[in-house]
N, C-alpha and C. Protein backbone atom coordinates (compact mmCIF):
# COMPACT_ATOMS: atom_id res chain seq x y z
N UNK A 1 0.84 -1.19 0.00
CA UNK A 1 0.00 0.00 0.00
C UNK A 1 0.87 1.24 0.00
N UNK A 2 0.23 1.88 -0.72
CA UNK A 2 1.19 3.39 -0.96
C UNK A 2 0.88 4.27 -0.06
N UNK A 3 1.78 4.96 0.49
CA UNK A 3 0.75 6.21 1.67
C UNK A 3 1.58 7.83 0.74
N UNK A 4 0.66 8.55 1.22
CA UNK A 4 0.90 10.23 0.91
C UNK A 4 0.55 10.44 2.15
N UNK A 5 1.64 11.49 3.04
CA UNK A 5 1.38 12.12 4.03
C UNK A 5 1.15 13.40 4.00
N UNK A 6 0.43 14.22 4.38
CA UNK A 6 0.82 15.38 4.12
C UNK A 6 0.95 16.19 5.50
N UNK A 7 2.25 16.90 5.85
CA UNK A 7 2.18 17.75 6.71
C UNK A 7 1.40 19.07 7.07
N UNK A 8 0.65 18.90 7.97
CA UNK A 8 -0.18 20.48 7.67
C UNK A 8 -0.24 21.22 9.51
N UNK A 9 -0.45 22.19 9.56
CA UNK A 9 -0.60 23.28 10.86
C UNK A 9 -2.29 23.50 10.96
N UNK A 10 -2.62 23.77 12.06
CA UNK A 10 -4.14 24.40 12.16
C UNK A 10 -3.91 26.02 11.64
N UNK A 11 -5.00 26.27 10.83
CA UNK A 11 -4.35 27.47 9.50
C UNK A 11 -4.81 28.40 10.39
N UNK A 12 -4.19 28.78 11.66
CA UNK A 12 -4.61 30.28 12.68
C UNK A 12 -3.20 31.38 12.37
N UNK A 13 -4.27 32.41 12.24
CA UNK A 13 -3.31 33.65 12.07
C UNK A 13 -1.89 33.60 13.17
N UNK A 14 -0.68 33.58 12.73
CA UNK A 14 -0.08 33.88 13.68
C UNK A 14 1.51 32.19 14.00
N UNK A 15 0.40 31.63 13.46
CA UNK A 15 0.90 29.86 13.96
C UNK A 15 1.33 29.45 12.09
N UNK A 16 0.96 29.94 11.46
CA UNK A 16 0.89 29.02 9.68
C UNK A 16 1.45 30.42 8.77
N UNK A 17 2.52 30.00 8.44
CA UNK A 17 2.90 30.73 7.33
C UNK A 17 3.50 32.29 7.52
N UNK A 18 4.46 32.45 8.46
CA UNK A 18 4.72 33.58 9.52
C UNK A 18 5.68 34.41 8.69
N UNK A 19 6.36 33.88 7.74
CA UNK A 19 7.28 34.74 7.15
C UNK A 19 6.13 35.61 5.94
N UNK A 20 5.04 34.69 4.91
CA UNK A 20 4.14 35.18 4.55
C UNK A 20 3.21 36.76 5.06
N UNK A 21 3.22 36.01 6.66
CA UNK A 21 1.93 36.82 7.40
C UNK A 21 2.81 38.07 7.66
N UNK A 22 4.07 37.80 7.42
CA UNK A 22 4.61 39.47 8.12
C UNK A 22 4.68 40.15 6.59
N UNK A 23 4.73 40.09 6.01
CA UNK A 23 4.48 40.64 4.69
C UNK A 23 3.11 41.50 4.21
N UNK A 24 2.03 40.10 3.99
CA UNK A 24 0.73 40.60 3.72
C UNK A 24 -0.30 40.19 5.17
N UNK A 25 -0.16 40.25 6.25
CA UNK A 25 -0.59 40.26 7.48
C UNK A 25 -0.84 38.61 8.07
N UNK A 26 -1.39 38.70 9.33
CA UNK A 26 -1.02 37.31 9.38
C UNK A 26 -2.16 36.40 9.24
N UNK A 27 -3.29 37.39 9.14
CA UNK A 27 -5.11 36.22 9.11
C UNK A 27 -4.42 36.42 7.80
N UNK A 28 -4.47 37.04 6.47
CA UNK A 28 -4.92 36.45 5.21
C UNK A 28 -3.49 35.72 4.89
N UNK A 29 -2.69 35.67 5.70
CA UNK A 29 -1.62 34.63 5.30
C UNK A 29 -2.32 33.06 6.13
N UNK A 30 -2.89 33.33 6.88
CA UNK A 30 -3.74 32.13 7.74
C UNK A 30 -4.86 31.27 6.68
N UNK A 31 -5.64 32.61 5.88
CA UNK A 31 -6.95 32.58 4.65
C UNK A 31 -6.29 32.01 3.56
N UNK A 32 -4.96 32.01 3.77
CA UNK A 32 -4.23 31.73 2.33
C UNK A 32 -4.09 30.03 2.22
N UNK A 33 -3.48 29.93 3.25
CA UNK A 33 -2.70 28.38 3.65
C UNK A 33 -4.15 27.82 4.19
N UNK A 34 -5.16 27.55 4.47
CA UNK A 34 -6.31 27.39 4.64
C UNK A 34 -7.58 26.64 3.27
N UNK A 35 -6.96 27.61 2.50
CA UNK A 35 -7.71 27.79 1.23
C UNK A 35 -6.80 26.65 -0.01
N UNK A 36 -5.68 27.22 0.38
CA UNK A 36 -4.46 26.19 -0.25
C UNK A 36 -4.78 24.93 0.19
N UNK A 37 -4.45 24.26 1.20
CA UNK A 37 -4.78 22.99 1.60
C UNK A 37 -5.96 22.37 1.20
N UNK A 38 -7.09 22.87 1.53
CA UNK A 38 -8.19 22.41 0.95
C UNK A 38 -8.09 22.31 -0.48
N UNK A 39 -7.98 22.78 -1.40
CA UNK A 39 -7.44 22.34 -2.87
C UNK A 39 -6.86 21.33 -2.83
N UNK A 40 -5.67 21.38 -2.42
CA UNK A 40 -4.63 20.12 -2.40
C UNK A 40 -5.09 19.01 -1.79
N UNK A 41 -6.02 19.23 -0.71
CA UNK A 41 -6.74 17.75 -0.38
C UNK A 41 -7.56 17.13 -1.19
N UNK A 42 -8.04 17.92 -2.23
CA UNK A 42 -9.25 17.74 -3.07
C UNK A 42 -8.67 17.15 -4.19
N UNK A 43 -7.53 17.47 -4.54
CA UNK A 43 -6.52 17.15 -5.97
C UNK A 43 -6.04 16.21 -5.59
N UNK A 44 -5.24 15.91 -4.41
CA UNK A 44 -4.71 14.41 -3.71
C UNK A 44 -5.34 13.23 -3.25
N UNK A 45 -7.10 13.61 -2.92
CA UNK A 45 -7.37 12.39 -2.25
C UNK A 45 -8.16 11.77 -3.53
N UNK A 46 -6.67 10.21 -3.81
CA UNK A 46 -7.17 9.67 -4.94
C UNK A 46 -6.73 8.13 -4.43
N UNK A 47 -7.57 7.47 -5.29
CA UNK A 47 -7.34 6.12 -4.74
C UNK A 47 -6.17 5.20 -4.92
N UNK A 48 -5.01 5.81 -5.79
CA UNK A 48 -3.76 5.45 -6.06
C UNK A 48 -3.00 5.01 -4.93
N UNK A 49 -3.62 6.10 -3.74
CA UNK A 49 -2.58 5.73 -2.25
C UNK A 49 -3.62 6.26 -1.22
N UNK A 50 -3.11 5.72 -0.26
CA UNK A 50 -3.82 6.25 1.33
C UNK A 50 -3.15 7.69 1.83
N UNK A 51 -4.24 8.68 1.87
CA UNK A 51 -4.11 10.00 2.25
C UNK A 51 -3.95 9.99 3.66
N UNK A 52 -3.04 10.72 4.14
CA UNK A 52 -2.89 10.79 5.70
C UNK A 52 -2.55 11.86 6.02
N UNK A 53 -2.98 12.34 7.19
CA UNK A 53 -2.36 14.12 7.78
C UNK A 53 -1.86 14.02 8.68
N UNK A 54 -0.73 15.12 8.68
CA UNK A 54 -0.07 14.23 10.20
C UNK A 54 -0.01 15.94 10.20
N UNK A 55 -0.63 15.81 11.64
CA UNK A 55 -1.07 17.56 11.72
C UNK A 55 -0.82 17.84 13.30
N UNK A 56 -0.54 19.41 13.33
CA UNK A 56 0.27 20.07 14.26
C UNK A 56 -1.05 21.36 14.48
N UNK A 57 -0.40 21.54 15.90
CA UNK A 57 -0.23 21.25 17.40
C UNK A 57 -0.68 19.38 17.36
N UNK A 58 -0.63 18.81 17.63
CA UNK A 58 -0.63 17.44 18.03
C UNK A 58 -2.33 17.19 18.42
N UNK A 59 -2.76 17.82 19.79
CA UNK A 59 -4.31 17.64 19.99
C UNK A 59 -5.32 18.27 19.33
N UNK A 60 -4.88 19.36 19.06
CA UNK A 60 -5.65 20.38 18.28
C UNK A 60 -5.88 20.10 16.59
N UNK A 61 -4.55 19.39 16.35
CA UNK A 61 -4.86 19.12 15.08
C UNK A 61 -5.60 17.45 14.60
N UNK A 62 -5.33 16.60 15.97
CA UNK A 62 -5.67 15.73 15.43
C UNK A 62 -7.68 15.70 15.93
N UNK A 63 -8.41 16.73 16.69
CA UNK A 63 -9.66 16.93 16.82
C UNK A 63 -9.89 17.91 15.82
N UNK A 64 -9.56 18.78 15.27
CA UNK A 64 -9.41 19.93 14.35
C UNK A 64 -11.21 19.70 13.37
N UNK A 65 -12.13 20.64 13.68
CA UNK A 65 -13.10 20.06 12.01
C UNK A 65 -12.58 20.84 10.65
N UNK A 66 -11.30 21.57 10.74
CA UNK A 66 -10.56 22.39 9.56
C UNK A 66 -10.63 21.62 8.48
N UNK A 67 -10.11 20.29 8.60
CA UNK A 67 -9.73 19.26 7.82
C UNK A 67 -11.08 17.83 7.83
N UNK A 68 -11.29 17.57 6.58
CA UNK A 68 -11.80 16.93 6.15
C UNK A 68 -11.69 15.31 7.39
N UNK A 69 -13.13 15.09 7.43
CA UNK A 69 -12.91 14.17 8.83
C UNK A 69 -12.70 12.31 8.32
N UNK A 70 -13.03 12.29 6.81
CA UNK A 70 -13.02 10.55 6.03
C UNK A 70 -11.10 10.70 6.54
N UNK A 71 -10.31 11.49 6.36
CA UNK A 71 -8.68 11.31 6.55
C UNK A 71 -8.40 11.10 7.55
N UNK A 72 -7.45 9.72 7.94
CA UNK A 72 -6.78 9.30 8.84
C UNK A 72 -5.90 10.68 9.45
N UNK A 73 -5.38 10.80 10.20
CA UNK A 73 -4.50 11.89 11.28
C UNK A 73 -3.52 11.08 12.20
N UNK A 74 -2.27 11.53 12.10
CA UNK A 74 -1.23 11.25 12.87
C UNK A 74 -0.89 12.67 13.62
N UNK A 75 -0.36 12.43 14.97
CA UNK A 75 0.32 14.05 15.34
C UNK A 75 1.45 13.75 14.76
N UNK A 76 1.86 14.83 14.28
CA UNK A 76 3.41 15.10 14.00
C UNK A 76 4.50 14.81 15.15
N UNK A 77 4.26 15.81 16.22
CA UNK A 77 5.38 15.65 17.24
C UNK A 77 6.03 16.54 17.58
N UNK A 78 6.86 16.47 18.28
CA UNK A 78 8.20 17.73 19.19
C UNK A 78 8.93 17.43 18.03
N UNK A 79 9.92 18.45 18.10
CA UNK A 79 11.06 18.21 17.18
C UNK A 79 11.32 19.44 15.83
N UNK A 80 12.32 19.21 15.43
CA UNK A 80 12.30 20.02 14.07
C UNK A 80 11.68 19.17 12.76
N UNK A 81 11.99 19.76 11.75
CA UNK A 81 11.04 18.98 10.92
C UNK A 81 11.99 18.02 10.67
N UNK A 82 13.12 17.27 10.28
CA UNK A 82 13.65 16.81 10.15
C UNK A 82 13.21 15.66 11.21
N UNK A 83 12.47 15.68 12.35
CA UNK A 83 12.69 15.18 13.55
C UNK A 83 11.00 14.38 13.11
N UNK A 84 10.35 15.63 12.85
CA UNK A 84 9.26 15.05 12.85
C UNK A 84 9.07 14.44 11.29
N UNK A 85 9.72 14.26 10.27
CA UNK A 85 9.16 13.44 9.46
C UNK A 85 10.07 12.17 9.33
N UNK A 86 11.13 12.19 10.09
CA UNK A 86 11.83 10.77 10.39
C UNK A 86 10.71 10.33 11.34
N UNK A 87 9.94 10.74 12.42
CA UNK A 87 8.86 10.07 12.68
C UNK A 87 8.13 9.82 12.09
N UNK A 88 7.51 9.92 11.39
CA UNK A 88 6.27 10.09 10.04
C UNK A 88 6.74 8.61 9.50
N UNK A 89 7.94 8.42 8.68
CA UNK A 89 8.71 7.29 8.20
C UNK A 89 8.48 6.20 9.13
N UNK A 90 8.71 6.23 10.20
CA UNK A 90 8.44 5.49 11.37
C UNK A 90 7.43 4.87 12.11
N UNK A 91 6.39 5.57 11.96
CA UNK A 91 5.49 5.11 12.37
C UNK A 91 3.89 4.28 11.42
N UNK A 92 4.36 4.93 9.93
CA UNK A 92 3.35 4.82 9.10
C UNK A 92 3.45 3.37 8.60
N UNK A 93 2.43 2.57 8.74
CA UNK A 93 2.31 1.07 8.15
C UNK A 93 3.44 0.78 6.74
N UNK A 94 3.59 -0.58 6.72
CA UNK A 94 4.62 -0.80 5.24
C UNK A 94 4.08 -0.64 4.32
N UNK A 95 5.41 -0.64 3.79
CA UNK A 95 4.77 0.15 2.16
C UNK A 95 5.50 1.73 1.97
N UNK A 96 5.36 1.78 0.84
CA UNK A 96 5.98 3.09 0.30
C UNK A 96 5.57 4.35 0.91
N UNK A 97 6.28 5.34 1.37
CA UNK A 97 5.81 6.31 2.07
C UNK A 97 6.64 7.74 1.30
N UNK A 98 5.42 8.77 0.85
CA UNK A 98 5.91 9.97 0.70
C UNK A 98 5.28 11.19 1.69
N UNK A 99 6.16 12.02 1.81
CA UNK A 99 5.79 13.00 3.00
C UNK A 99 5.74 14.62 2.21
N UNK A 100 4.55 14.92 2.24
CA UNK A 100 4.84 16.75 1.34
C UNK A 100 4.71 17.80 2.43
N UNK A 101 4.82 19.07 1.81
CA UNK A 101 4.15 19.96 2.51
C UNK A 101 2.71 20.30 1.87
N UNK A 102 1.95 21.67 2.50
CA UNK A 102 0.81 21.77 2.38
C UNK A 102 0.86 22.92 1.24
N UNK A 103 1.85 23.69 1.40
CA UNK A 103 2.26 24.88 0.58
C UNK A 103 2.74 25.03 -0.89
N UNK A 104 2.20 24.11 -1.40
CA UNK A 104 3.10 23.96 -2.61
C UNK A 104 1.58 23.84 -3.86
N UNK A 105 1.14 25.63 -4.51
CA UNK A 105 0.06 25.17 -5.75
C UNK A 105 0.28 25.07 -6.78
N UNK A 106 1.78 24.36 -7.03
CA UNK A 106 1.25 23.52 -8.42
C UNK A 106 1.63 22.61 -8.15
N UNK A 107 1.13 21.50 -6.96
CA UNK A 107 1.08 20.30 -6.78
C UNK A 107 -0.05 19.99 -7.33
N UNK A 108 0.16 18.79 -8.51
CA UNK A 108 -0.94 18.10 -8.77
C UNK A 108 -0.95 16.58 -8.68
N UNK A 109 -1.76 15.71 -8.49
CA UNK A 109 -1.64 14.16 -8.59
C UNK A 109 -1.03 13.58 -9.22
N UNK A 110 -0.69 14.00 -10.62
CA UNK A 110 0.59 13.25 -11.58
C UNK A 110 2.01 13.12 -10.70
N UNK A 111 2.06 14.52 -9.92
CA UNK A 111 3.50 14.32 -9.46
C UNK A 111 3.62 13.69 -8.41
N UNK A 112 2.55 13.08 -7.67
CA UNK A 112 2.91 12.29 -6.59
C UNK A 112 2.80 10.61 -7.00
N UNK A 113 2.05 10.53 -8.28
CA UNK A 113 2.22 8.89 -8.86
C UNK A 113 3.70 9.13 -9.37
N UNK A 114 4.48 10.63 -10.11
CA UNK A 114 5.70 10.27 -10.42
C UNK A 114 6.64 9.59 -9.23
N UNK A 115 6.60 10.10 -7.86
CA UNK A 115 7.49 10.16 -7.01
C UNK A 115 7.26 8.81 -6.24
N UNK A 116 5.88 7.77 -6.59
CA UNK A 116 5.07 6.38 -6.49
C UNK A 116 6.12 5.64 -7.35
N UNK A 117 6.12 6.24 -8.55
CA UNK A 117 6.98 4.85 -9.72
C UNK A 117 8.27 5.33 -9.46
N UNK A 118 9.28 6.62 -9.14
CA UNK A 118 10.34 6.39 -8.69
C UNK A 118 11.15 5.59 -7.71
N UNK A 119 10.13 5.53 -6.72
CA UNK A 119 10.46 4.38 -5.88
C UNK A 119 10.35 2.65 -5.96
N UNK A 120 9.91 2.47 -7.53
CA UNK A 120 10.01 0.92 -7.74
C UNK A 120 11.29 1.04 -8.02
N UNK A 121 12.02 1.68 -8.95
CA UNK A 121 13.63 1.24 -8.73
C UNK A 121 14.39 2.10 -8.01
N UNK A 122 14.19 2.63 -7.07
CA UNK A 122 15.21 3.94 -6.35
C UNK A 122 14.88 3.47 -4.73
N UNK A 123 15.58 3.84 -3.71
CA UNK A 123 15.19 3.81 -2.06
C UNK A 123 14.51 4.72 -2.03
N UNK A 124 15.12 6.13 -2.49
CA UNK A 124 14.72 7.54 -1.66
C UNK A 124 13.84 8.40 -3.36
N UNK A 125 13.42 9.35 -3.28
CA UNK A 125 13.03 10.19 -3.80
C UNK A 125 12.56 11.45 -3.04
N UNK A 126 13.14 12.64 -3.95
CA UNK A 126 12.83 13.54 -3.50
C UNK A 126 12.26 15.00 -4.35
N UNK A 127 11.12 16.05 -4.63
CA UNK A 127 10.83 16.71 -5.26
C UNK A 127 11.61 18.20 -4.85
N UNK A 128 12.66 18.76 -5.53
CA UNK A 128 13.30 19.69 -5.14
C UNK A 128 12.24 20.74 -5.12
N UNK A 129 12.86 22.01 -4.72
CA UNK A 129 12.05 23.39 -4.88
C UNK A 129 12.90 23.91 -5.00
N UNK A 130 12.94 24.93 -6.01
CA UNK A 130 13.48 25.84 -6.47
C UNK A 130 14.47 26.99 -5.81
N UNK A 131 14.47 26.46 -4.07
CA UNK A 131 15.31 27.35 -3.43
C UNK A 131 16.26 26.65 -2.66
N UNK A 132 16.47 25.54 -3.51
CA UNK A 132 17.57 24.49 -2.51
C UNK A 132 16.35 23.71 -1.37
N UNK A 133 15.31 23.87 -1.13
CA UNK A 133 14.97 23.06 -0.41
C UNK A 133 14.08 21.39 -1.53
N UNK A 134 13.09 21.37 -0.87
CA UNK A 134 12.24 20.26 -1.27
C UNK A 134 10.82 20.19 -0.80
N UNK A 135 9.60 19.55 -1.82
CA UNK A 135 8.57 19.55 -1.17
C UNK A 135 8.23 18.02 -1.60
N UNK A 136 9.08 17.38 -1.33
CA UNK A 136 8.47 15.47 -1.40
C UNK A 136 9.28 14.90 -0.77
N UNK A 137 9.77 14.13 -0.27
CA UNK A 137 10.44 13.28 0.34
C UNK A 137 9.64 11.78 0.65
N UNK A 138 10.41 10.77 -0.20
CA UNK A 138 9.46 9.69 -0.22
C UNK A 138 10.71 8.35 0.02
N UNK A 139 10.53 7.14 0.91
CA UNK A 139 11.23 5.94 1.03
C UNK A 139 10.57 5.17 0.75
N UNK A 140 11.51 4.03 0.17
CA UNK A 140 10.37 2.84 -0.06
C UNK A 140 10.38 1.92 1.02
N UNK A 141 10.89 2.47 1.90
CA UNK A 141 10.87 1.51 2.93
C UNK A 141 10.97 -0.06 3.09
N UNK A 142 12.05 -0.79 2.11
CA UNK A 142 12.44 -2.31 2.34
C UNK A 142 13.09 -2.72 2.93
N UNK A 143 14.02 -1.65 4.07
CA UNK A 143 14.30 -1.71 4.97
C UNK A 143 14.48 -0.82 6.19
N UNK A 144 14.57 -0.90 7.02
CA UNK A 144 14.90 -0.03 8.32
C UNK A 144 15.90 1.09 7.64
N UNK A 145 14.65 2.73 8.07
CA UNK A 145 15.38 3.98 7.53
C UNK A 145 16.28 4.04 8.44
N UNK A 146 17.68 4.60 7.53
CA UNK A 146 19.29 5.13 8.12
C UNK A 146 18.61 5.79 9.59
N UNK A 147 19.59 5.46 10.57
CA UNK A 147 19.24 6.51 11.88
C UNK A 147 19.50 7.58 11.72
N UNK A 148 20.57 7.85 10.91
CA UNK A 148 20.81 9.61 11.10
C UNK A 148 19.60 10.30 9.99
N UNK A 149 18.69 9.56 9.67
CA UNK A 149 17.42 10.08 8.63
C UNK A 149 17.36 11.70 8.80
N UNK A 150 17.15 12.52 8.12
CA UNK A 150 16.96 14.22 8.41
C UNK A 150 17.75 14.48 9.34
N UNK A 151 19.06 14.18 9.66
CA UNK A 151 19.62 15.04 10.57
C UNK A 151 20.71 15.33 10.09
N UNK A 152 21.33 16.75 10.58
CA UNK A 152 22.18 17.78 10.12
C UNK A 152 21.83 18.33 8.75
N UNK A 153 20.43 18.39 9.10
CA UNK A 153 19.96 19.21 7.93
C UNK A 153 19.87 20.91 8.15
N UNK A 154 20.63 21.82 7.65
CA UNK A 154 20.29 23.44 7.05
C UNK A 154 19.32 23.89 6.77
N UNK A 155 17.82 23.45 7.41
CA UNK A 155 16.09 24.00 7.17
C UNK A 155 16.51 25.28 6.79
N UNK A 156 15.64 25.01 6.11
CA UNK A 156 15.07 26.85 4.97
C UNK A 156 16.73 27.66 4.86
N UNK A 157 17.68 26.59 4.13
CA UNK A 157 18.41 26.91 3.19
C UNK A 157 18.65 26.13 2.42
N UNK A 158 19.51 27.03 1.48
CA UNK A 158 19.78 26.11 0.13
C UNK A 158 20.58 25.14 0.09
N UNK A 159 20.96 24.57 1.64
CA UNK A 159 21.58 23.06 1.55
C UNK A 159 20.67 22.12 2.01
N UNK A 160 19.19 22.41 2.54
CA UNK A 160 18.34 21.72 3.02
C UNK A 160 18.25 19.88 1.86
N UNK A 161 18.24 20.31 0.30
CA UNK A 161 18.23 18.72 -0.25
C UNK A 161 18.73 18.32 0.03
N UNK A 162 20.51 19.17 -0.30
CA UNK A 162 21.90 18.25 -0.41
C UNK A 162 21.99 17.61 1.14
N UNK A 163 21.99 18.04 1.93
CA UNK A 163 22.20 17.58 3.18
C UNK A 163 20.97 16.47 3.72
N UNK A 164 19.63 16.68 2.97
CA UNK A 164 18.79 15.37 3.33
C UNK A 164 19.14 13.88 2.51
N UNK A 165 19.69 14.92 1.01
CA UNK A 165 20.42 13.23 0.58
C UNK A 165 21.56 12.67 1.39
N UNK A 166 22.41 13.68 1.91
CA UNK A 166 23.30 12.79 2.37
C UNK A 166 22.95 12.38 4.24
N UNK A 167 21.82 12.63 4.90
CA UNK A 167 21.58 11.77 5.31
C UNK A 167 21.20 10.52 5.22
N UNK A 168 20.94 10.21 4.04
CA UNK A 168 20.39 8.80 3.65
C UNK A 168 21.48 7.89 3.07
N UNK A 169 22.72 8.44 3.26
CA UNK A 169 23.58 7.67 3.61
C UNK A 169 23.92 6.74 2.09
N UNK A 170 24.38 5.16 1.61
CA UNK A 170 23.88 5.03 0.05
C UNK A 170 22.68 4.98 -0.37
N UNK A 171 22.20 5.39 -0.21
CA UNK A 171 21.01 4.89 -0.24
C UNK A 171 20.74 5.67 -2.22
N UNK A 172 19.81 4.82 -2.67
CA UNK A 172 19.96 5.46 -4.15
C UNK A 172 18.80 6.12 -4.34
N UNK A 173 18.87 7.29 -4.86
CA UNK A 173 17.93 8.68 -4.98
C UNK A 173 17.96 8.96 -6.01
N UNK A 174 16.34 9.32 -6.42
CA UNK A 174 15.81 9.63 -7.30
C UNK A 174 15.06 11.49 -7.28
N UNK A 175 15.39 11.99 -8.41
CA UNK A 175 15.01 13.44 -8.02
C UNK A 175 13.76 13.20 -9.34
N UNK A 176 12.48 14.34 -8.82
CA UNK A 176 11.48 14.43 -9.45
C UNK A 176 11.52 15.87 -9.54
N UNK A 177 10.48 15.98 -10.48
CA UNK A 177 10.04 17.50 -10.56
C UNK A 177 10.42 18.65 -9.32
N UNK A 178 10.62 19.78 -10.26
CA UNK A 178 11.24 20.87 -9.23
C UNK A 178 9.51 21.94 -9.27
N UNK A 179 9.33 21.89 -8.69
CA UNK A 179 8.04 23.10 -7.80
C UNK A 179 8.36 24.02 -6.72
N UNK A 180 7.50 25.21 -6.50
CA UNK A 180 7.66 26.45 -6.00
C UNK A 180 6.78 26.03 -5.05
N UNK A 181 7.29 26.08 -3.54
CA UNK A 181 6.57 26.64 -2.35
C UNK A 181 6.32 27.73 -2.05
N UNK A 182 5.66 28.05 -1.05
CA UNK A 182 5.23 29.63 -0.64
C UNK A 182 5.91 29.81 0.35
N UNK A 183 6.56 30.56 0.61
CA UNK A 183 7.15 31.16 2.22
C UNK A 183 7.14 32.43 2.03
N UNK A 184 6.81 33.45 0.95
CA UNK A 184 6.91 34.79 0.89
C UNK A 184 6.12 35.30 -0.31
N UNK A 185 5.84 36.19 0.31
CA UNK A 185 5.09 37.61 -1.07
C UNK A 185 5.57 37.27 -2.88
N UNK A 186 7.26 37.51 -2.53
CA UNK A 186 7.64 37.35 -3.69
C UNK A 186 7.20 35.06 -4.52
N UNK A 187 7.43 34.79 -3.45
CA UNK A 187 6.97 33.59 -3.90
C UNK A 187 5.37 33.35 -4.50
N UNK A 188 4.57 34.15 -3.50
CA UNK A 188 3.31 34.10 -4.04
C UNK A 188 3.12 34.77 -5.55
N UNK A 189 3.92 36.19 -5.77
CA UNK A 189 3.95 36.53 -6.75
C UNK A 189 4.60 36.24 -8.63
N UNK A 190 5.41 35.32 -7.83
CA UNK A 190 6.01 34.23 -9.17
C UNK A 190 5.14 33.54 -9.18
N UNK A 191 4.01 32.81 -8.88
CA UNK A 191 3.30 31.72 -8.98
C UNK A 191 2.23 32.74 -9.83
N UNK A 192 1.57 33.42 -9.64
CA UNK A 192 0.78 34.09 -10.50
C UNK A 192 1.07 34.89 -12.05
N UNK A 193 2.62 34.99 -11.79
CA UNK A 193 3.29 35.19 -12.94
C UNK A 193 3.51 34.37 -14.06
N UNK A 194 4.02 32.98 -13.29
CA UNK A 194 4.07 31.55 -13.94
C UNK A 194 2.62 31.29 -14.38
N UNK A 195 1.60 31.24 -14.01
CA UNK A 195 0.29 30.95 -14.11
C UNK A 195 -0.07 31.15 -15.90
């Protein structure tokens, strides 16, 4: 069985999307990532794989009625993200596992069956973003993930891939499509440009 995780926040002004919200304020950066997700749940929940949310604050998100209630919910956890999606890997039934963010609109379903068939011949896959980071990270899990999984990773810089591949140690990696996340004004504004 295939799983898609997707990481998501309860979309409150203040808590979701903070580098955004100091820009264009912090409710319609809250209205933004809110509105976003719901799309992306709507475009993702397909029967190719099992949809799962592994959602933050931990209690809040896993009672939350924000989010669609047919989807399974995991808490995320303490930790950095690195911390919390080596848990994610960890805890999610066998079988192929990819982990996204919520922020990313031109995610569509093709690219998560691409990052599905990369992993019949590859361990790892990963969907870069355009600023040195990534918005996929997927194992096929045939065996017990490397311990040092996400660690000594550079979050929200441009060594954030290079340094998640080389936590994975040999492991053989596959790169997919490169897509634009949101973390800023100017990001929002290339996406409408690109459009």
């Amino acid at each position: 069985m295939r799983h898609l995780v997707i990481m998501v926040k309860e979309p409150r002004p203040g808590r979701v999307k903070t580098r955004l919200g100091r820009e264009i304020g912090m409710t319609t950066a809250a209205w933004w990532f809110r509105h976003q997700v719901r799309r992306l749940l709507h475009e993702l929940d397909d029967p190719r794989w099992q949809l799962t949310l592994a959602v933050a604050p931990d209690i809040a998100g896993l009672q939350s009625r924000v989010w669609p209630s047919h989807l399974p919910r995991i808490p995320q956890g303490r930790g950095d993200l690195g911390q919390r999606m080596a848990r994610v890997m960890h805890v999610m039934p066998p079988g192929p596992v990819c982990v996204i963010g919520a922020d990313i609109p031109g995610l569509r379903a093709h690219h998560i069956a691409r990052a599905f068939t990369a992993l019949g011949s590859h361990d790892a896959v990963f969907g870069p973003a355009d600023d040195g980071g990534y918005w996929l990270t997927g194992l096929k899990r045939n065996a017990p993930p490397p311990p040092g999984l996400y660690q000594n990773v550079r979050w929200s810089s441009s060594d954030a891939l290079a340094d998640s591949v080389t936590s994975l140690g040999t492991s053989n990696v596959a790169l997919i499509d490169t897509l634009r996340d949101v973390d800023t004004l100017a990001d929002l504004k290339a996406l409408t440009t690109h459009s």
